[in-house]
N, C-alpha and C. Protein backbone atom coordinates (compact mmCIF):
# COMPACT_ATOMS: atom_id res chain seq x y z
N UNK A 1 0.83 -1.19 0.00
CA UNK A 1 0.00 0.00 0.00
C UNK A 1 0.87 1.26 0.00
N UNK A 2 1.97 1.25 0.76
CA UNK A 2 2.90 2.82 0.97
C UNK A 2 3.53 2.54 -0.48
N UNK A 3 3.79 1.63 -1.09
CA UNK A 3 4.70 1.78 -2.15
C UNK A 3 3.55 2.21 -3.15
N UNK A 4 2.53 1.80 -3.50
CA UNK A 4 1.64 2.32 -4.40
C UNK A 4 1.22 3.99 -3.98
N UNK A 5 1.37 4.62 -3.18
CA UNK A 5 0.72 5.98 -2.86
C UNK A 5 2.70 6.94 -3.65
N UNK A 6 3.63 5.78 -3.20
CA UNK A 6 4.65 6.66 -3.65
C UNK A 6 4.94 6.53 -4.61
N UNK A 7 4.48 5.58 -5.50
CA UNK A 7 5.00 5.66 -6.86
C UNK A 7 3.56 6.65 -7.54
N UNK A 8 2.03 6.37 -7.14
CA UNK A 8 1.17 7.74 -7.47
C UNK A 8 1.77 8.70 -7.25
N UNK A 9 2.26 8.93 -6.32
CA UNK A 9 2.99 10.18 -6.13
C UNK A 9 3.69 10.90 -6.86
N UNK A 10 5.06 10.14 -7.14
CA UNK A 10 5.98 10.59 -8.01
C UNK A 10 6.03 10.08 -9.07
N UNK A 11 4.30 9.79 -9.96
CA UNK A 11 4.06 9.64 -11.37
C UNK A 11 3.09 12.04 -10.84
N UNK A 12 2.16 11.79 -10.25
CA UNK A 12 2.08 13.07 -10.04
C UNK A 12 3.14 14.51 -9.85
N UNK A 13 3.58 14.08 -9.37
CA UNK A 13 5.03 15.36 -9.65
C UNK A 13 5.67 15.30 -11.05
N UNK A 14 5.95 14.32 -11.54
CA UNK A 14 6.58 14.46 -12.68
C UNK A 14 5.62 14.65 -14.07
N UNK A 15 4.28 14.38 -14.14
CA UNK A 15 3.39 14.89 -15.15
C UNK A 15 3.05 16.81 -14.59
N UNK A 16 3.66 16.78 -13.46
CA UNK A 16 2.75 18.53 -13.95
C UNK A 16 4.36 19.48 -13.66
N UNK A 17 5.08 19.39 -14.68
CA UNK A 17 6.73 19.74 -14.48
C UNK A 17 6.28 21.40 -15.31
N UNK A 18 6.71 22.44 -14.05
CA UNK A 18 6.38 23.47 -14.67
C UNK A 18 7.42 24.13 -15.81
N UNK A 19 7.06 24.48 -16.93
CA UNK A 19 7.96 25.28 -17.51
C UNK A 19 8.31 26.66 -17.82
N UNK A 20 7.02 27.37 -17.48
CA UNK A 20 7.26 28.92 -17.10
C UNK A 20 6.19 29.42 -16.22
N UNK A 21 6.09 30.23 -15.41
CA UNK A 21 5.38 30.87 -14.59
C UNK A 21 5.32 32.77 -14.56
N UNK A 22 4.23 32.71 -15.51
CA UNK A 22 4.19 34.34 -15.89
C UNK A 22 3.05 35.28 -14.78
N UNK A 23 2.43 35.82 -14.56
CA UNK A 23 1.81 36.84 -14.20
C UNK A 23 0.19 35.96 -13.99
N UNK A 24 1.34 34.94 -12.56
CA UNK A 24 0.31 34.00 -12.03
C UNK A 24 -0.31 33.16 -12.83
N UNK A 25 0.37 32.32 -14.15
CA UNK A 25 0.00 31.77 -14.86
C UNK A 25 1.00 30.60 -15.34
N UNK A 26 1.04 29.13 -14.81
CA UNK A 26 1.66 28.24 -14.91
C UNK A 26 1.84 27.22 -15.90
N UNK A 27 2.50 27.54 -17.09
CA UNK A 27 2.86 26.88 -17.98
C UNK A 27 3.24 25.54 -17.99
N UNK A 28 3.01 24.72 -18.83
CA UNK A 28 3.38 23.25 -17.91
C UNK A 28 4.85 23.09 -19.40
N UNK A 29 5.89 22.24 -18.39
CA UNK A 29 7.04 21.81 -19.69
C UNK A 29 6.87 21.46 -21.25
N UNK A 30 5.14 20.08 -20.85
CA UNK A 30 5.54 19.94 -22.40
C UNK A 30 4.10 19.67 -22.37
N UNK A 31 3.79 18.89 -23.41
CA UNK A 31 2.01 18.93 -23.90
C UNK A 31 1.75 17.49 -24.68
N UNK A 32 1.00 16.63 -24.86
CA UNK A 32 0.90 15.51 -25.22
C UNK A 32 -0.15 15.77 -27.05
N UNK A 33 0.15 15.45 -28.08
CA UNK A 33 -0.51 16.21 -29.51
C UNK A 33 -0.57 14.70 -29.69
N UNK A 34 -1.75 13.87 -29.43
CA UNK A 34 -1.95 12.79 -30.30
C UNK A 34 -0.57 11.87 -29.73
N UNK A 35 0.27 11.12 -30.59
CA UNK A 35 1.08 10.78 -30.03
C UNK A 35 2.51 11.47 -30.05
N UNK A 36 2.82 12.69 -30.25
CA UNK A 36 3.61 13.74 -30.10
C UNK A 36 3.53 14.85 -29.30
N UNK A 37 4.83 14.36 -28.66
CA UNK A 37 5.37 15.15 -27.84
C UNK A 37 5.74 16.75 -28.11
N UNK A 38 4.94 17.44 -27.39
CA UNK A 38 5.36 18.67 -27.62
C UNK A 38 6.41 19.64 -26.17
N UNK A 39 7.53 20.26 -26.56
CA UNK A 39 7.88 20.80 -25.24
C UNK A 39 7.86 22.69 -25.50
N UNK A 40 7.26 23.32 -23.80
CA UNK A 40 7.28 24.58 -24.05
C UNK A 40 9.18 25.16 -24.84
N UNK A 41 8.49 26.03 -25.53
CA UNK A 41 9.57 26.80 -26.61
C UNK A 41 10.09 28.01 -26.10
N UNK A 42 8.90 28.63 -25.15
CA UNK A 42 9.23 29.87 -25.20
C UNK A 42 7.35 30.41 -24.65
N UNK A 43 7.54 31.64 -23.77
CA UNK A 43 6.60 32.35 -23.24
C UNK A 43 6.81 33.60 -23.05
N UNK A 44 5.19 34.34 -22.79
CA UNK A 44 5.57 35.73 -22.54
C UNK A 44 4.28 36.76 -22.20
N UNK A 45 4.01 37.61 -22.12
CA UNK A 45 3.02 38.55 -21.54
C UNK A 45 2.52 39.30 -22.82
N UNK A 46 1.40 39.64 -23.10
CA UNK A 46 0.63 39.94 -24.44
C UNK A 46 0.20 41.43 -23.63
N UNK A 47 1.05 42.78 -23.78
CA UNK A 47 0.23 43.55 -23.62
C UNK A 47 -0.18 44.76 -23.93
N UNK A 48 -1.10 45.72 -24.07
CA UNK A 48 -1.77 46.41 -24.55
C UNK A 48 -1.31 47.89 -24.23
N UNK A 49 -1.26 48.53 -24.08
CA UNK A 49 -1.13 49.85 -23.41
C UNK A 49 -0.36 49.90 -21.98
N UNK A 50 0.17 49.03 -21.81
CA UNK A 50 0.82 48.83 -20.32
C UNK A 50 -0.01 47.59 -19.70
N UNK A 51 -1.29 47.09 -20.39
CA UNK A 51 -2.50 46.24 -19.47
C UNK A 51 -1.91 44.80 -20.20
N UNK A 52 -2.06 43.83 -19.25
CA UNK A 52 -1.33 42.40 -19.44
C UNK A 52 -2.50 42.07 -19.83
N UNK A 53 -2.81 41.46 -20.83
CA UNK A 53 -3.75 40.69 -21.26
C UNK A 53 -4.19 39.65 -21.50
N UNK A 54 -2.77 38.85 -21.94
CA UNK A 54 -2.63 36.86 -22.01
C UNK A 54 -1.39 37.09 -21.98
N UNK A 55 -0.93 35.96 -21.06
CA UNK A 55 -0.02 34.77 -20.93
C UNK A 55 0.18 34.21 -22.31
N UNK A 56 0.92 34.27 -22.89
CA UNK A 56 1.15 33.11 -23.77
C UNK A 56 2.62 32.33 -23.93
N UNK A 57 2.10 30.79 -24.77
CA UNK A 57 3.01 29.89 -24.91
C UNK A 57 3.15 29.04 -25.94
N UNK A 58 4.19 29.32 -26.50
CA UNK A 58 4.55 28.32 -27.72
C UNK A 58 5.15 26.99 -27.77
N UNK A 59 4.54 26.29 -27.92
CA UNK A 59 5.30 24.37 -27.83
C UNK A 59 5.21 23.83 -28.78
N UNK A 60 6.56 23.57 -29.28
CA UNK A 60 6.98 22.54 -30.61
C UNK A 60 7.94 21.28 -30.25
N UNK A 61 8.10 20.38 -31.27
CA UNK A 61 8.75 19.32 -30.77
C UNK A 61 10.02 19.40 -30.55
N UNK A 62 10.85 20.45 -31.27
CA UNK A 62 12.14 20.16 -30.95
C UNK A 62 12.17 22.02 -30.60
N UNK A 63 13.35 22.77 -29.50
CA UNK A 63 13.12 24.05 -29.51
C UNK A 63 13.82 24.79 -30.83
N UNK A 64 13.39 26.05 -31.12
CA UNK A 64 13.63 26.54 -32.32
C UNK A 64 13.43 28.04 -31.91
N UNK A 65 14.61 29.05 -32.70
CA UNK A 65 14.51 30.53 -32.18
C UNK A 65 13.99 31.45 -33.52
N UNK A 66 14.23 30.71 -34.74
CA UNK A 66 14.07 31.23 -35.75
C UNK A 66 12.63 31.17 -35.81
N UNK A 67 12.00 32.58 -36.76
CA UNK A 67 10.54 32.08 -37.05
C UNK A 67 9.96 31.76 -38.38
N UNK A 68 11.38 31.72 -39.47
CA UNK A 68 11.20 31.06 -40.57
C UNK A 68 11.19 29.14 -40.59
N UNK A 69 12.33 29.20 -39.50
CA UNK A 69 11.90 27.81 -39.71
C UNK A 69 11.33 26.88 -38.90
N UNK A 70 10.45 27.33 -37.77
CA UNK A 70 9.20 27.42 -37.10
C UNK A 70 7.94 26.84 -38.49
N UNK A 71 7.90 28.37 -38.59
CA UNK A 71 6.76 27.80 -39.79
C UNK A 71 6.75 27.09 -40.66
N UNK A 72 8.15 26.89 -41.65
CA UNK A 72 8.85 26.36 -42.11
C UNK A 72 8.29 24.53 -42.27
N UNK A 73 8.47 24.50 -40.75
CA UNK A 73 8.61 22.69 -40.54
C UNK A 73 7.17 22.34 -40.70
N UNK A 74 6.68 21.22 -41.08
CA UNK A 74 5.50 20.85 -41.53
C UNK A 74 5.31 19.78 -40.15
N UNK A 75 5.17 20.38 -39.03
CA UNK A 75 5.30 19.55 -37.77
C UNK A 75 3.34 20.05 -36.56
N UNK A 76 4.16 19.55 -35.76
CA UNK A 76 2.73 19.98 -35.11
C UNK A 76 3.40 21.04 -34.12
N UNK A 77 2.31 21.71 -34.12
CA UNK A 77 2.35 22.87 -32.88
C UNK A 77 1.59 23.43 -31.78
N UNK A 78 1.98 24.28 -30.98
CA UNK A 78 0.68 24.89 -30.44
C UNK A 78 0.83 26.25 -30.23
N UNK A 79 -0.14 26.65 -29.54
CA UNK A 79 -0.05 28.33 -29.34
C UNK A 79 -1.19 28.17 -28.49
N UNK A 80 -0.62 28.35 -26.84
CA UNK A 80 -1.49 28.98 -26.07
C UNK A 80 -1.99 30.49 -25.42
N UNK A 81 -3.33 30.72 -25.34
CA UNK A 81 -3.60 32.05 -24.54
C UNK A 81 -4.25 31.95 -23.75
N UNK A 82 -3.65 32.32 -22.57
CA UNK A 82 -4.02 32.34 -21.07
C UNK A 82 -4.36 33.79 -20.34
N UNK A 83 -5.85 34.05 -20.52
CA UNK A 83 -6.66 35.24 -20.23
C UNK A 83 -6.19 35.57 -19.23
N UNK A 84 -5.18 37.06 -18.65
CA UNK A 84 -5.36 37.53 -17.37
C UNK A 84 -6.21 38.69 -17.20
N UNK A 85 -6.74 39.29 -18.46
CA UNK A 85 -7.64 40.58 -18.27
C UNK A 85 -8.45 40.51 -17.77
N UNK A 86 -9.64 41.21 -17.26
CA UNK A 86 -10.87 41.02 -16.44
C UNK A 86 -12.12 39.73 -17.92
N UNK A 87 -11.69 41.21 -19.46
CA UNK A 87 -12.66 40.63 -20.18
C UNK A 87 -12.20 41.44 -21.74
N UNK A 88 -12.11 39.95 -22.23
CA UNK A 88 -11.90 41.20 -24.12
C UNK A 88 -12.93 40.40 -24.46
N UNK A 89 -13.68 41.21 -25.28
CA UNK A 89 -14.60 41.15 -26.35
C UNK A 89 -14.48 39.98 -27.44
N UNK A 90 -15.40 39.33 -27.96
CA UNK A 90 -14.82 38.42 -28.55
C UNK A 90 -14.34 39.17 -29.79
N UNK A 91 -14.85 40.39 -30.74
CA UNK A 91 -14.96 41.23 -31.39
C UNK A 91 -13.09 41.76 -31.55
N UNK A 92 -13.29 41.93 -30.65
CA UNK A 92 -11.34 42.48 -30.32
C UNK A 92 -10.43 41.38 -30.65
N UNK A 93 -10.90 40.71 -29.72
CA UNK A 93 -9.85 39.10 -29.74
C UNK A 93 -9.39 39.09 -31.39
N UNK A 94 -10.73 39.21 -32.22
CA UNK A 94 -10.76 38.60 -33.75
C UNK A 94 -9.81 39.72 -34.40
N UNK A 95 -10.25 41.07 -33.96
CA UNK A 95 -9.56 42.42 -34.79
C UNK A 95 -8.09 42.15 -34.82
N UNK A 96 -7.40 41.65 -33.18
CA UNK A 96 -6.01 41.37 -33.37
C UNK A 96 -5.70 40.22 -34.44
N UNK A 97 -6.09 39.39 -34.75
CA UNK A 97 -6.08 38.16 -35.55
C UNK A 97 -6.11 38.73 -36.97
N UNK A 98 -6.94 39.35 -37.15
CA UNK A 98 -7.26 40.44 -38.87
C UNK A 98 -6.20 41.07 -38.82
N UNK A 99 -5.54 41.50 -38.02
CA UNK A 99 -4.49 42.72 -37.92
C UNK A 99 -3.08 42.14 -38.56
N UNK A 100 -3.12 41.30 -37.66
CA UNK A 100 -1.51 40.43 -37.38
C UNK A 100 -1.76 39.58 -39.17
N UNK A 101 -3.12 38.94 -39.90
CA UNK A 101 -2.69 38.48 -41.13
C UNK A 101 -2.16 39.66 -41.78
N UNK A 102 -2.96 40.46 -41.78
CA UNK A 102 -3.26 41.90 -42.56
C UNK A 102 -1.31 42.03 -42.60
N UNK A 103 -0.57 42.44 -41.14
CA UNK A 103 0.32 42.58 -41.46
C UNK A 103 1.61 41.58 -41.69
N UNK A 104 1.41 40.60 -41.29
CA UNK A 104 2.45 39.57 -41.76
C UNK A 104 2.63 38.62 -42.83
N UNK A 105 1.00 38.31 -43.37
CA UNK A 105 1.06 37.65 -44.43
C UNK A 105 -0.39 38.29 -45.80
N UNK A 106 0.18 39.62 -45.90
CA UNK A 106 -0.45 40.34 -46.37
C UNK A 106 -0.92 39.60 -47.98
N UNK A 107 0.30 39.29 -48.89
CA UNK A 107 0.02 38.78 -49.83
C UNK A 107 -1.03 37.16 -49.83
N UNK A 108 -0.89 36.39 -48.73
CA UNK A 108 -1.58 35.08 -48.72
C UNK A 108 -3.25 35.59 -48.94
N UNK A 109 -3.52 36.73 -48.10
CA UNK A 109 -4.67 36.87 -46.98
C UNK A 109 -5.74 36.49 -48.23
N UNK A 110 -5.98 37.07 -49.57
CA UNK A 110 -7.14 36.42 -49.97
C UNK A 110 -7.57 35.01 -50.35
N UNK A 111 -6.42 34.00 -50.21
CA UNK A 111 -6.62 32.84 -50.34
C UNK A 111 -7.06 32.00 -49.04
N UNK A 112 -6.60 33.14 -47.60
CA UNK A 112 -7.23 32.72 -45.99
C UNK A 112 -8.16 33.03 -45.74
N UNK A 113 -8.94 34.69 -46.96
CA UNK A 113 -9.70 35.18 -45.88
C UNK A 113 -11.21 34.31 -45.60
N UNK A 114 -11.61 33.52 -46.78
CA UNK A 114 -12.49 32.79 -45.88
C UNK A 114 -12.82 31.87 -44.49
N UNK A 115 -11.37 31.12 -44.62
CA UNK A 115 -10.93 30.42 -43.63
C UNK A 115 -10.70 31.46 -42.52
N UNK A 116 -10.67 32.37 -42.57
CA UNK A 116 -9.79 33.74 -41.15
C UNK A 116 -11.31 33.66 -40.57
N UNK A 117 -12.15 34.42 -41.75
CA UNK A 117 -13.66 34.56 -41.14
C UNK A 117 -14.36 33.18 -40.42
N UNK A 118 -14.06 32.25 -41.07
CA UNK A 118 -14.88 31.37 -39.98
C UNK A 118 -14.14 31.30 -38.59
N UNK A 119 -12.58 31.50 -38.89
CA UNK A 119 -11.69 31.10 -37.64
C UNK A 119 -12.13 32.43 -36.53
N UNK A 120 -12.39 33.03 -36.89
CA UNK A 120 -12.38 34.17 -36.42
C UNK A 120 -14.10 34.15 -35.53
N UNK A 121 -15.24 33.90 -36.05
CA UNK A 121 -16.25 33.57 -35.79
C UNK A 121 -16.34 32.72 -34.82
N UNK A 122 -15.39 31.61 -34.49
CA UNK A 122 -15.33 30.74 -33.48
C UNK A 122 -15.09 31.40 -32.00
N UNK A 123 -14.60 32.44 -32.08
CA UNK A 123 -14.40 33.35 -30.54
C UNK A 123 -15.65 34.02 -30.05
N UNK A 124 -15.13 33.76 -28.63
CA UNK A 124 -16.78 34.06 -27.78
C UNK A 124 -15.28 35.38 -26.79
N UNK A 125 -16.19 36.14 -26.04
CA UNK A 125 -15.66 37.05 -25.57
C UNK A 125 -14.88 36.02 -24.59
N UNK A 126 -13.27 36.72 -23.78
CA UNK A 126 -12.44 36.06 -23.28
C UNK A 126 -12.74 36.58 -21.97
N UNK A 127 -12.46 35.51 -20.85
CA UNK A 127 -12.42 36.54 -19.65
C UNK A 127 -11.41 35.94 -18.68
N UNK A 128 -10.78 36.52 -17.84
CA UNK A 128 -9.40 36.31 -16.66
C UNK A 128 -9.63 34.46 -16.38
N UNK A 129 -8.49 34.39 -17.04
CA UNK A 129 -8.62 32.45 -16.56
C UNK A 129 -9.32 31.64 -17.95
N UNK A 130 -9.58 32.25 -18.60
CA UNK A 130 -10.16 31.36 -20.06
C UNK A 130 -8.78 31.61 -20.61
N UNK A 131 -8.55 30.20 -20.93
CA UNK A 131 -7.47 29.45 -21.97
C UNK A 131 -7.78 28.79 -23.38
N UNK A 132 -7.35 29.92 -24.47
CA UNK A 132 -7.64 28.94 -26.11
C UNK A 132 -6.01 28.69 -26.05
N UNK A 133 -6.45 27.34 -26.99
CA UNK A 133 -5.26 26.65 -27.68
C UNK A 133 -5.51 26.39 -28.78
N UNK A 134 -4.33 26.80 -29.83
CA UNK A 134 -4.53 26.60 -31.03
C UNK A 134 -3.46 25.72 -31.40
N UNK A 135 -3.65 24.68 -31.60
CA UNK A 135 -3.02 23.15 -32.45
C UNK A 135 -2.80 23.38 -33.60
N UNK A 136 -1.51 23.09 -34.27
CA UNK A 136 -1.47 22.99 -35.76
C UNK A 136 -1.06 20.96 -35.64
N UNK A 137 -1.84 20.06 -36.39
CA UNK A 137 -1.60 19.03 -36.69
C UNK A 137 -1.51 19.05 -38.11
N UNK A 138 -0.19 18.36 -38.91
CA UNK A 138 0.01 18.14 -40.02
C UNK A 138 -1.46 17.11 -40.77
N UNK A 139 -1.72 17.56 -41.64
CA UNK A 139 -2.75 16.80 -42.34
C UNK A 139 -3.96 16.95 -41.84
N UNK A 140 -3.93 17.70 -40.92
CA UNK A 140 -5.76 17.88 -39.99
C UNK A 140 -5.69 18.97 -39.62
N UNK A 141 -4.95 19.88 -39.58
CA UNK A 141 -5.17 21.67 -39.74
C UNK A 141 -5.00 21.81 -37.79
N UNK A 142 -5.55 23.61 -37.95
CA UNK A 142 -5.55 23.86 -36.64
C UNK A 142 -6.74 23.52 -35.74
N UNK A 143 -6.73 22.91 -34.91
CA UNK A 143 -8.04 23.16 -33.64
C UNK A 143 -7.68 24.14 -32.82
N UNK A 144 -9.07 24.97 -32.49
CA UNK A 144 -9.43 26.02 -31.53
C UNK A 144 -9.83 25.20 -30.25
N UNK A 145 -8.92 25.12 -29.43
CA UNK A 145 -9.79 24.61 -28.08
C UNK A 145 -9.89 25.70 -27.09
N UNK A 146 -10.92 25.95 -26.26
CA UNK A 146 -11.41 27.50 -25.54
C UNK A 146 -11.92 26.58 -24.52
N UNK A 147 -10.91 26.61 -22.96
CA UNK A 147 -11.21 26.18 -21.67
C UNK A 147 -11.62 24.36 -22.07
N UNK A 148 -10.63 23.97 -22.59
CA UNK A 148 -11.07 22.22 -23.28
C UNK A 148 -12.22 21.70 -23.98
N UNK A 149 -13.04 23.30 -24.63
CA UNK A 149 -14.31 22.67 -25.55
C UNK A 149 -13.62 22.82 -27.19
N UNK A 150 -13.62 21.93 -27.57
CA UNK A 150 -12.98 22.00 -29.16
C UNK A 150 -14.16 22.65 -29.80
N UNK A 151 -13.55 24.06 -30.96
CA UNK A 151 -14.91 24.72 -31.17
C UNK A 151 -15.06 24.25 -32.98
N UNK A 152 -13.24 24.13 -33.35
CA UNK A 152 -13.63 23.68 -34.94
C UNK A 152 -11.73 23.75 -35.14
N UNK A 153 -11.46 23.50 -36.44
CA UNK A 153 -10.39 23.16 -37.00
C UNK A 153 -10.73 23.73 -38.66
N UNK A 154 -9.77 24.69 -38.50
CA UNK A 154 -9.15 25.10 -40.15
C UNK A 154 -8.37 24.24 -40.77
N UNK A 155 -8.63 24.08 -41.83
CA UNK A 155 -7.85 23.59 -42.52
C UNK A 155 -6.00 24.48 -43.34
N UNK A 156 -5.28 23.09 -43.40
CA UNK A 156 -4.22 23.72 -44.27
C UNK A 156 -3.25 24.63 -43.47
N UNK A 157 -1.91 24.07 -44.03
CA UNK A 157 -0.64 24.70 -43.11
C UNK A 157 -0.30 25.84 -43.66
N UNK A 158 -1.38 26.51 -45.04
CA UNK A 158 -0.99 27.67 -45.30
C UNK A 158 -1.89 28.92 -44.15
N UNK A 159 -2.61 28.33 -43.49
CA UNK A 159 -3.69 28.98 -42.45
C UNK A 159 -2.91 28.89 -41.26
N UNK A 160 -2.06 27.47 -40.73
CA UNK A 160 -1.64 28.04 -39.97
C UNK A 160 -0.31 28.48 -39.26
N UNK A 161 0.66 28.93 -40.90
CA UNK A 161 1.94 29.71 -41.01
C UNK A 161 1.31 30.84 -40.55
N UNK A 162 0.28 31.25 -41.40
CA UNK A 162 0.16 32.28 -41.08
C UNK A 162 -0.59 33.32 -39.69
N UNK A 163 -1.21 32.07 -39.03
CA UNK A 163 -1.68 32.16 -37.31
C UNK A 163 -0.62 32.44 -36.57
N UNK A 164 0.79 31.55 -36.84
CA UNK A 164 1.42 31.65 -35.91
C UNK A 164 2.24 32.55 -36.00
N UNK A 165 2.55 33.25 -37.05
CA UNK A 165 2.98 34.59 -37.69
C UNK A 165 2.34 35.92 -37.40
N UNK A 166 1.45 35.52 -36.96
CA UNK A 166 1.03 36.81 -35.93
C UNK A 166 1.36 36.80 -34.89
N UNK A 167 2.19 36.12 -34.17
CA UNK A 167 2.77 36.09 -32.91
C UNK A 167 4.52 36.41 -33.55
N UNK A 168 4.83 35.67 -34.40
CA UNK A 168 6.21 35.72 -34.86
C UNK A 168 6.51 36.07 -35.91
N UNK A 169 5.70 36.72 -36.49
CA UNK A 169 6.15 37.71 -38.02
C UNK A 169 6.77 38.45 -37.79
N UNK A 170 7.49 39.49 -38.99
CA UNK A 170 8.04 40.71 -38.89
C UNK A 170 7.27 41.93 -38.67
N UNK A 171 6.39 41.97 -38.46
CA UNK A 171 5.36 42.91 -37.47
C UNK A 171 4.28 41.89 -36.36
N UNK A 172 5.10 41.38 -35.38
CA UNK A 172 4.26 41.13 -34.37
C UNK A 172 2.95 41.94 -33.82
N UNK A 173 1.92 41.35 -33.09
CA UNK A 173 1.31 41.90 -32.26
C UNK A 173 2.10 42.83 -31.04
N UNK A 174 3.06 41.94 -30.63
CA UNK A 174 3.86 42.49 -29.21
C UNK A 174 4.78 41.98 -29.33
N UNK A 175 6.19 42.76 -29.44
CA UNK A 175 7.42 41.70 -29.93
C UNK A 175 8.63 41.35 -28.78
N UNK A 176 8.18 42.26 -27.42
CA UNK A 176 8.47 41.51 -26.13
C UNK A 176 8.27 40.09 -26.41
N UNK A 177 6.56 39.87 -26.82
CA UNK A 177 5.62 38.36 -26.47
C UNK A 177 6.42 38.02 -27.31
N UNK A 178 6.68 37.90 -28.64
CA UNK A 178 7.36 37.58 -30.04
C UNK A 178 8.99 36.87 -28.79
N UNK A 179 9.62 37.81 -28.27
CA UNK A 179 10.88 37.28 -27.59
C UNK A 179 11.00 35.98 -27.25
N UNK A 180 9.54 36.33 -25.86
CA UNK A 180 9.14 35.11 -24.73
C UNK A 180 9.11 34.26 -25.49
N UNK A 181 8.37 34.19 -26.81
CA UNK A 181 7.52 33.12 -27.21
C UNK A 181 9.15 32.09 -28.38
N UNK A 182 9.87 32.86 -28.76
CA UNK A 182 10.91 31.72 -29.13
C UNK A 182 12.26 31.49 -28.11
N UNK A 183 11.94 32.27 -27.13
CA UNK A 183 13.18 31.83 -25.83
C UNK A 183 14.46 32.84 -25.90
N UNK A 184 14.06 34.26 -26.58
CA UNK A 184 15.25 34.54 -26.38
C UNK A 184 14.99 35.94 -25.60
């Protein structure tokens, strides 16, 4: 019986291995994608006018600083946002998303923008403690998961070079977050 509570034990410590801890917001090391392993890359603070808004975190399989060849790899990914604001609009949430194609992958955008609009449609207003994750799986596109309800999946890795290129393009949203988010 004591040996079974200590090996529960120290299977529990070692599944929740933190890998960053931002503005009361606990990143975990790595992330389980199907049967790939993902480990945090890099994190950082999303913010607005001086106002912290999300936590975020980037996890790929192997770490990587570049953001050409990030997008580059035809691998799986993620991109988390971890709400610390009181409340954004779902309306806003989407405008930054329009913004960041608008400026990083300006030439793609009319071959996304249908795909942007539905992706974009999937957001409900955010509030302090709501977590989306956005998955890129090779051959099955991105999933939107918002607090662990899967809301839908875009298709195509040309949709989501260019998602994650709003975090790591040459005009970021926030290029502090842009830092956090490849580790340097």
């Amino acid at each position: 019986m004591r040996v079974r509570a200590l090996v529960a034990g120290s299977l529990l410590m070692t599944s929740v291995a933190v890998g960053a801890e931002l503005a009361g917001v606990t990143l975990p090391e790595g992330v389980q994608v199907g049967s790939t392993a993902l480990k945090l890359n890099g994190a950082g603070i999303r913010k607005r006018a001086f106002i912290k808004v999300y936590v975020g975190g980037l996890y790929l399989q192997a770490p990587k600083a570049d953001p050409a060849a990030i997008v580059g790899a035809d691998e799986a990914r993620r991109m988390v946002m971890h709400f610390v604001y009181k409340e954004v609009e779902g309306p806003k949430v989407t405008e930054a998303f329009r913004e960041g194609f608008a400026n990083n992958s300006a030439a793609s955008l009319p071959a996304l923008q249908v795909r942007l609009d539905a992706f974009c449609a999937l957001w409900p207003t955010m509030r302090a403690g709501d977590r989306a994750e956005m998955t890129y799986v090779p051959g099955a596109g991105t999933t939107l998961v918002i607090n662990g309800k899967e809301l839908g999946t875009t298709e195509g890795k040309d949709f989501a070079d260019a998602l994650f290129l709003v975090w790591l393009g040459a005009k970021p949203a926030d290029s502090g977050l842009k830092e956090g988010l490849l580790g340097t």
